[in-house]
Protein backbone atom coordinates (compact mmCIF):
# COMPACT_ATOMS: atom_id res chain seq x y z
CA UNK A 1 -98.42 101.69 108.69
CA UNK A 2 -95.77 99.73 107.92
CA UNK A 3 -92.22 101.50 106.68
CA UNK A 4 -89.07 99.23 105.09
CA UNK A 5 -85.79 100.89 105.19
CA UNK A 6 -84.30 98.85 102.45
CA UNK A 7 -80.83 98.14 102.55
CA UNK A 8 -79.51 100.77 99.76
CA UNK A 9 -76.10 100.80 101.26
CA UNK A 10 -75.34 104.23 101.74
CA UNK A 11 -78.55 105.76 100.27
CA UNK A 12 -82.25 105.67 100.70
CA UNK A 13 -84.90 103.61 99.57
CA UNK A 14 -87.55 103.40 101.91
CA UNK A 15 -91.16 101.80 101.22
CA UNK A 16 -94.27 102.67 102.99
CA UNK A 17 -97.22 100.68 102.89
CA UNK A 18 -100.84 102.52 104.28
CA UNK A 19 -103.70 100.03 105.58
CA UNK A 20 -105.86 102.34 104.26
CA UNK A 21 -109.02 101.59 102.27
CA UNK A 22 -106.70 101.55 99.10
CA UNK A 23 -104.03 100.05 100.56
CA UNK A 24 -101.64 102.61 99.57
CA UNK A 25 -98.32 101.98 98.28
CA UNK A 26 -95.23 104.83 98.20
CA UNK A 27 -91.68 104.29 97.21
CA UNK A 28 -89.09 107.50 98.36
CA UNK A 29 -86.11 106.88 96.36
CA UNK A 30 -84.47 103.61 94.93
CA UNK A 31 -80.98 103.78 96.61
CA UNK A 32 -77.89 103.29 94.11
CA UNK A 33 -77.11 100.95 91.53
CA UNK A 34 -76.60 98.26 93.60
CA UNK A 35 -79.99 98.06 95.09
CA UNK A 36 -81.15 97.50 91.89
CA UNK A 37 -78.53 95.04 90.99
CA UNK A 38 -78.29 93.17 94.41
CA UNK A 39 -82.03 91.98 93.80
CA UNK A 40 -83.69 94.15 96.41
CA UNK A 41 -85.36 96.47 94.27
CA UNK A 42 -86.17 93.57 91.79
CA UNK A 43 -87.40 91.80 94.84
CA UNK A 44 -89.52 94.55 95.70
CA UNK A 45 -91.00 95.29 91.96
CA UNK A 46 -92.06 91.96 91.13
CA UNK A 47 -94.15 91.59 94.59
CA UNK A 48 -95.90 94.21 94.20
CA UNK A 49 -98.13 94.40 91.00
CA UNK A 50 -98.87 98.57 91.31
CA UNK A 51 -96.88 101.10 93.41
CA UNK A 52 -99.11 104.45 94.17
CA UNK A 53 -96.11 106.74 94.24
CA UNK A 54 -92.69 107.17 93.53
CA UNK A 55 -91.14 109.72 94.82
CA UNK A 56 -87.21 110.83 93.48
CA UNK A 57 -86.04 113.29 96.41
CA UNK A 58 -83.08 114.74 94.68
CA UNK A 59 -80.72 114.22 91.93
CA UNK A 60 -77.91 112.47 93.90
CA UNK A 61 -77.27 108.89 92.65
CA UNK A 62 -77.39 107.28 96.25
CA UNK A 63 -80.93 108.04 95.73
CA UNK A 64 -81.65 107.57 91.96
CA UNK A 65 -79.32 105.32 91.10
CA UNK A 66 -81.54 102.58 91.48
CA UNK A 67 -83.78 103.83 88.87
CA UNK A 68 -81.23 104.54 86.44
CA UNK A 69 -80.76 100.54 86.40
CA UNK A 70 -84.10 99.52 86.59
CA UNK A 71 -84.54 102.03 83.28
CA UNK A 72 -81.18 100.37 81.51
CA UNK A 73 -82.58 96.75 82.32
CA UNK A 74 -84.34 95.39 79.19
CA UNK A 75 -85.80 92.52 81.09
CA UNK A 76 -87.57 94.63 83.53
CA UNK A 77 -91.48 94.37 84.82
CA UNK A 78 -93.48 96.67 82.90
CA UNK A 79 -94.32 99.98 85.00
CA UNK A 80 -95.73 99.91 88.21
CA UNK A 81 -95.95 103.52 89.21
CA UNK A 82 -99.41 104.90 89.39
CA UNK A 83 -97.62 108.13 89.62
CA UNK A 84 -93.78 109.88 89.66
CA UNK A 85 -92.32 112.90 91.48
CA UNK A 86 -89.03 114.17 90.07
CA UNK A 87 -87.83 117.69 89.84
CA UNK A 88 -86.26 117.55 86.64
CA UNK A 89 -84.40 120.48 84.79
CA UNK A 90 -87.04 120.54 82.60
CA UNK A 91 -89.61 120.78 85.03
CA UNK A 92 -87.77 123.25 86.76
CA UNK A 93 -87.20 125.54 84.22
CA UNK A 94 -90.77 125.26 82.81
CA UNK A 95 -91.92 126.68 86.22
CA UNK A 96 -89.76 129.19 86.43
CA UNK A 97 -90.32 130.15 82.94
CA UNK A 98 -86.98 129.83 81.64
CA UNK A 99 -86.35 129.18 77.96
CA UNK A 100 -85.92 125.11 77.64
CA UNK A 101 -84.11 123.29 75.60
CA UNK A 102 -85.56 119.71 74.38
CA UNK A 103 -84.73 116.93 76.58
CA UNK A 104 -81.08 116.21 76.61
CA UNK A 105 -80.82 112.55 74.75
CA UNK A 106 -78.21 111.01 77.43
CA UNK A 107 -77.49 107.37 77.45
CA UNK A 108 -78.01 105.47 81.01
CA UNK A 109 -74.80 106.21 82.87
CA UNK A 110 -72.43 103.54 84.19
CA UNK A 111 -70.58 105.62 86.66
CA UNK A 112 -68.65 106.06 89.72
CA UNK A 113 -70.54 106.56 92.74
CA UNK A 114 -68.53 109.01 94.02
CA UNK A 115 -69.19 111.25 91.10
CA UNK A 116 -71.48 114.24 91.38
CA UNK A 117 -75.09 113.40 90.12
CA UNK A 118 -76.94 115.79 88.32
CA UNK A 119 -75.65 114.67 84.90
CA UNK A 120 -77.92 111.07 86.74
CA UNK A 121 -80.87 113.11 86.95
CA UNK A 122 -80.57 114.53 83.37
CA UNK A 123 -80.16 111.15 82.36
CA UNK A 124 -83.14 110.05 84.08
CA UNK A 125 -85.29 112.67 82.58
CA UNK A 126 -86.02 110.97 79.53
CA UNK A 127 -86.73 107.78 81.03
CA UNK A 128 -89.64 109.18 83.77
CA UNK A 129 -91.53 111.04 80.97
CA UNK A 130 -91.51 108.01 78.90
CA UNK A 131 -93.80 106.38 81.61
CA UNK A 132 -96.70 108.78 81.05
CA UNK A 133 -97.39 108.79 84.57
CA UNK A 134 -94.84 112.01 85.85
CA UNK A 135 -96.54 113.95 87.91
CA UNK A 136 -95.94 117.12 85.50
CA UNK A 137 -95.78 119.96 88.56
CA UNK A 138 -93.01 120.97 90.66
CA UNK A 139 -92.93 119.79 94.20
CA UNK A 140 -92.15 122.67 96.62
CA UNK A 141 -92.40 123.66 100.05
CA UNK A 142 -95.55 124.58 101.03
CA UNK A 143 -97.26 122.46 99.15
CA UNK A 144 -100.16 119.87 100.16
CA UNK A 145 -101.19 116.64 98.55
CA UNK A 146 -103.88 114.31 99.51
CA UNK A 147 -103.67 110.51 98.22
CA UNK A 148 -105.97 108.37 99.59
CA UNK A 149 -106.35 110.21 102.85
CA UNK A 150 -103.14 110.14 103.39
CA UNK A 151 -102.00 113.95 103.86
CA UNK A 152 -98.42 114.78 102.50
CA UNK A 153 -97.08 118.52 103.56
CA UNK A 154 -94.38 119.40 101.24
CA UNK A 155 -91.41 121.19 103.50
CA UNK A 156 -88.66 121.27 100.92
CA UNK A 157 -87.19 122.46 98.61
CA UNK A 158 -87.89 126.27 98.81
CA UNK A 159 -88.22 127.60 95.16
CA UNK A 160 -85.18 129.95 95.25
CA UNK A 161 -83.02 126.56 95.87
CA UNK A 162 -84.32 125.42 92.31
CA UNK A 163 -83.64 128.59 90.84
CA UNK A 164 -80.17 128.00 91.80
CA UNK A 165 -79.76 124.65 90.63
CA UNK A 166 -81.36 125.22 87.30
CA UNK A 167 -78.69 127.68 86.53
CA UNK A 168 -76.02 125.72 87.67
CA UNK A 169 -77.30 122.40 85.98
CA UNK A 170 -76.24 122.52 83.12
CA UNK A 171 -72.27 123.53 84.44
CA UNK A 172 -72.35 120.99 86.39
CA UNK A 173 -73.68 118.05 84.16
CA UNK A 174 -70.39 116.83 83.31
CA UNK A 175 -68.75 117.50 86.53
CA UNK A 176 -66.68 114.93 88.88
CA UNK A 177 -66.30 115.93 92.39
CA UNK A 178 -64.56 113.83 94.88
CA UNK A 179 -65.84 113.13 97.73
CA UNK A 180 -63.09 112.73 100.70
CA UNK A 181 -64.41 111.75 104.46
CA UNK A 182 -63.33 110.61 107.80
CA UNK A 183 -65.66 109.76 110.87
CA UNK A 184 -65.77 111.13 113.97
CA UNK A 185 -66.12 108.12 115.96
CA UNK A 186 -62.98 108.65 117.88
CA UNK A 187 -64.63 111.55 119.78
CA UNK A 188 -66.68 110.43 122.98
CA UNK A 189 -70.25 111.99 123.32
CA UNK A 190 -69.19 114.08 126.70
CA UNK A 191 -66.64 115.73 123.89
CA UNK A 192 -69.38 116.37 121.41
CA UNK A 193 -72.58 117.42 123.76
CA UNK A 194 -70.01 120.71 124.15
CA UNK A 195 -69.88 121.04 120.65
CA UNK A 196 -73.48 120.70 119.95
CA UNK A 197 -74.47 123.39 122.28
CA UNK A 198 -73.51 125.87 119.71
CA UNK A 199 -75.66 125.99 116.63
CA UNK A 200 -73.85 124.91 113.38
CA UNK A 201 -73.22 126.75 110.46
CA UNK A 202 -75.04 124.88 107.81
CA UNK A 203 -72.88 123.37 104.57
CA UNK A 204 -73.98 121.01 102.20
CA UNK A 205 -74.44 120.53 98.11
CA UNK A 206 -77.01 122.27 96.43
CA UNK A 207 -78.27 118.75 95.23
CA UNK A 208 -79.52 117.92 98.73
CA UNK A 209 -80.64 121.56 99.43
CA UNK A 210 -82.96 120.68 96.70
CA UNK A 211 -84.53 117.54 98.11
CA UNK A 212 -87.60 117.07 98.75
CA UNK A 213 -88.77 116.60 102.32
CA UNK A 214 -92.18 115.95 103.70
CA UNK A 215 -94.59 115.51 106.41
CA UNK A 216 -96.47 112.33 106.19
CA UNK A 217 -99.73 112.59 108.33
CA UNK A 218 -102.14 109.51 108.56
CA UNK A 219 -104.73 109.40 111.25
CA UNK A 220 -103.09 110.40 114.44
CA UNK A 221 -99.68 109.43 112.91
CA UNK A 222 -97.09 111.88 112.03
CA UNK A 223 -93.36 110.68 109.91
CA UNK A 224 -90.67 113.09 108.49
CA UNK A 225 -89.11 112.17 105.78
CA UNK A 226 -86.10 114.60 105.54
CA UNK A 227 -84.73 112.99 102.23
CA UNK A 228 -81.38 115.29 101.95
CA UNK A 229 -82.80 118.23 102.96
CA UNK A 230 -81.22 121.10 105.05
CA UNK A 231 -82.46 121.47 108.58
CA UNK A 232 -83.08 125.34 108.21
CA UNK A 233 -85.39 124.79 105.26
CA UNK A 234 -87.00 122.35 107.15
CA UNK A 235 -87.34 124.14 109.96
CA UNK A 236 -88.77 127.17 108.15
CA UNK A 237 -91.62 125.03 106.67
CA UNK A 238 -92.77 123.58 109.95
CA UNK A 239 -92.71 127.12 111.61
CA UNK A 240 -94.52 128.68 108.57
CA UNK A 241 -97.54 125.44 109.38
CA UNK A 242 -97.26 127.17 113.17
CA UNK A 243 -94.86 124.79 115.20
CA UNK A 244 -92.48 126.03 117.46
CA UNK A 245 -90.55 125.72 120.85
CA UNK A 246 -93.80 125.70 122.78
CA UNK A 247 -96.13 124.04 120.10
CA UNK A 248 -94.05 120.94 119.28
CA UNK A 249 -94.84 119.16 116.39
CA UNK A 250 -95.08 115.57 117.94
CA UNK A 251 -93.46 112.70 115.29
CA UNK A 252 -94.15 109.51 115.86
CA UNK A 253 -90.75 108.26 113.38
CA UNK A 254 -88.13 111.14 111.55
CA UNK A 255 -85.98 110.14 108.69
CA UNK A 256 -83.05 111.99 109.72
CA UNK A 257 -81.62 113.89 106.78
CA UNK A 258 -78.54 112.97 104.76
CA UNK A 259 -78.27 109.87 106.12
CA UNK A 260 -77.34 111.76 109.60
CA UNK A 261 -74.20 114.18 108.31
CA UNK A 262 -72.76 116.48 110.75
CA UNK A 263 -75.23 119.05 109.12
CA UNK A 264 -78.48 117.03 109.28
CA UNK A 265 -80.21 118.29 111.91
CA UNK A 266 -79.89 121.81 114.07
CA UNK A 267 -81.20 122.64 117.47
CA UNK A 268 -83.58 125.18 116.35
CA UNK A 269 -84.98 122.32 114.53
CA UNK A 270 -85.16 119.73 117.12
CA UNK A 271 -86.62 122.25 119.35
CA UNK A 272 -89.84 122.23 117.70
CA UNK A 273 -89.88 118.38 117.37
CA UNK A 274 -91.44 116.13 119.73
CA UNK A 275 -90.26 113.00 118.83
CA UNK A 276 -88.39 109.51 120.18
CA UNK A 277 -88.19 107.42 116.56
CA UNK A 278 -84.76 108.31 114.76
CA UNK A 279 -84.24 106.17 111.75
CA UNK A 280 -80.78 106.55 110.26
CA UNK A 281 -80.49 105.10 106.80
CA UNK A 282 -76.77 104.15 105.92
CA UNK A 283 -73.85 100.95 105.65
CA UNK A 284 -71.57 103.29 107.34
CA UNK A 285 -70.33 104.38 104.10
CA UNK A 286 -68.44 107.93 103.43
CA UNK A 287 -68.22 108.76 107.17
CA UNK A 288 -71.86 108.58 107.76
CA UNK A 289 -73.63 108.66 110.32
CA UNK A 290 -71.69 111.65 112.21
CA UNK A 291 -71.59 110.69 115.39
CA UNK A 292 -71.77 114.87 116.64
CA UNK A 293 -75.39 114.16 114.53
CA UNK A 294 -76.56 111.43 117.09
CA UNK A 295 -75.21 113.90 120.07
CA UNK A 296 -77.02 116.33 118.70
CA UNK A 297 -80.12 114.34 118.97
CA UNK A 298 -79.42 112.73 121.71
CA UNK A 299 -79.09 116.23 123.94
CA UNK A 300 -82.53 116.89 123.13
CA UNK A 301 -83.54 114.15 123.78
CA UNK A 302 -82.14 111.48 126.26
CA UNK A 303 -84.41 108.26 125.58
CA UNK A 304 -84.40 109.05 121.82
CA UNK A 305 -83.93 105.51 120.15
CA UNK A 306 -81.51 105.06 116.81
CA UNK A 307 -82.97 103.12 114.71
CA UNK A 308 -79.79 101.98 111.62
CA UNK A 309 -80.79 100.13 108.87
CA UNK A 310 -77.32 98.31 109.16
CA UNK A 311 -75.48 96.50 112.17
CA UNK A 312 -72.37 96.14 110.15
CA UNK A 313 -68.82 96.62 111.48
CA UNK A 314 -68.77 100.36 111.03
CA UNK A 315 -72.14 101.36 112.62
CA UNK A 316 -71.57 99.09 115.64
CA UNK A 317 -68.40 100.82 116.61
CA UNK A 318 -69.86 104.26 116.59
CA UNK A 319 -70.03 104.38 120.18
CA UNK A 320 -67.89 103.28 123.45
CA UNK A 321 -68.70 100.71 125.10
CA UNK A 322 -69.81 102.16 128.36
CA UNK A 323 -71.52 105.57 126.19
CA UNK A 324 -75.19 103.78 125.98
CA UNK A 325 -74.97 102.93 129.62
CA UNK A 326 -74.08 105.86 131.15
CA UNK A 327 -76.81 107.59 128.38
CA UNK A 328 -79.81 106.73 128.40
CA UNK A 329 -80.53 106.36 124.53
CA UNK A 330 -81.34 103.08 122.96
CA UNK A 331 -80.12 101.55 120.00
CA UNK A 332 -82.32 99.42 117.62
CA UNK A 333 -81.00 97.66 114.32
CA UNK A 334 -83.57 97.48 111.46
CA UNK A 335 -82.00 94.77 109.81
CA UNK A 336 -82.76 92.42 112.55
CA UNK A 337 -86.63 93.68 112.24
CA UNK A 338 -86.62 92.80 107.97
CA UNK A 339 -85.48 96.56 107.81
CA UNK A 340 -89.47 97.53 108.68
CA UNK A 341 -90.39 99.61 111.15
CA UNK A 342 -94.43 99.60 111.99
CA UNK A 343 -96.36 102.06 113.91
């Protein structure tokens, strides 16, 4: 298996390619606008004649925005997608048997990336159903998929988190929320492992409590791909499937969720994990990674290795100089690799 963590600067686009039978292709998210617009996504479109699955965790434009140019780009490759997920409003409501209005008729959005998204997503709508291949079902926990023997447990979003944001969608549509920040870096990691022995109390936006997160299971090979999700939903899933404190699920790679936000990951969840591979996918943008994150996983974990997508500036000064020394996690830069990580 072979997984590129594109460079989407602050979000995720992350491609996964199977040596399978079928040789199976699966695209999670498409980054924002500029990893459309920066040639990476073009790049990756026009070598690849047919992509098995796309897959659009959440609503947030760090993660769609990438689409919404591809969409607005009237030179672009005819569809490649064998097959789209995308919990739509629509969608949403049609499960949950709300009434539903028509699709909203919403031009491609130009807009700020620090603007809240779901008025992306509705935007986006339109645009995924015209493909005819929209995988008409809401994804939820607890679901299973198969696709060509590659096993996919669904472990987010729960269904009462899309009963919330289908009632708030249309509020919010039109929205602007502003998104301040500030690192953490200034804190050394003997400062934060005494923090990160207490449990935190879990914040975040109801967009990324609504992402979709999933095990990825191929032969004897287990990856997590958190997308946004929240650790205690996440959590929840893999308990519900049996795991716990003394029954490890053992990873052989985990997407850390949110792009490795103070709130990413728990210690009730990294309990039940068995795992070394840590792949943080970020530019350093908006205070991310939180460096009380990597404690966090580092604590449970003492040879854990961080793998970043970037080596800029910002990343490379998350730590002290004598911190990896006198720890005895290891650091690994993507970037260096072509951004692919292989197992």
């Amino acid at each position: 298996m072979k997984i590129t963590f594109l460079p989407a600067y602050k979000g995720d686009a992350i491609f996964v390619e199977i040596e399978n039978e079928n040789k199976t292709k699966i695209l999670i998210d498409t980054g924002t606008k500029r990893t459309y617009s920066d040639g990476t996504l073009k790049k990756l479109f026009k070598n690849n004649s047919e992509i098995d699955l796309l897959i659009l965790t959440h609503i947030d434009e760090d993660h769609i925005g990438g689409m919404i140019k591809y969409f607005g780009d009237t030179n672009k490759k005819e569809n490649i997608f064998k097959k789209i997920w995308f919990n739509s409003d629509r969608l949403i409501k049609e499960y949950l048997k709300f009434e539903t209005n028509t699709i909203q008729e919403i031009q491609i959005l130009e807009s700020s990336n620090k603007e809240m998204s779901i008025k992306q997503g509705i935007s986006l709508e339109k645009e995924i159903e015209e493909t005819n291949v929209w995988f008409d079902k809401t994804i939820l926990a607890n679901d299973l998929f198969n696709i060509d023997g590659v096993k996919m447990q669904i472990l987010s979003p729960e269904i009462e988190t899309l009963k919330e944001l289908s009632y708030v969608w249309e509020i919010e549509k039109s929205s602007q929320t502003k998104m301040a920040y500030k690192t953490d870096y200034h804190k050394s990691i003997v400062e934060l492992k005494e923090t990160v022995k207490d449990e935190l109390e879990e914040k975040g936006s109801l967009a990324n409590r609504s992402s979709i997160a999933f095990l990825l299971t191929h032969l004897d090979k287990n990856i997590l791909f958190g997308g946004d999700a929240f650790p205690s939903v996440i959590c929840s899933s893999l308990k519900r499937l049996g795991f716990s404190n003394t029954n490890k699920l053992k990873l052989d790679l985990f997407k850390v969720s949110h792009h490795c936000s103070k709130f990413a990951v728990n210690n009730e969840l990294l309990q039940i994990l068995d795992c070394d591979n840590f792949v943080i996918s970020t530019n350093g943008h908006g205070g991310l990674p939180s460096k009380e994150c990597l404690t966090r996983i580092i604590s449970y974990n003492e040879k854990a290795i961080l793998h970043f997508n970037y080596s800029n500036t910002t990343i490379s000064n998350i730590f002290f100089d004598n911190e990896q020394q006198d720890n005895s996690f290891i650091i690994n830069y993507l970037d260096k690799q072509n951004y692919i990580f292989e197992i």
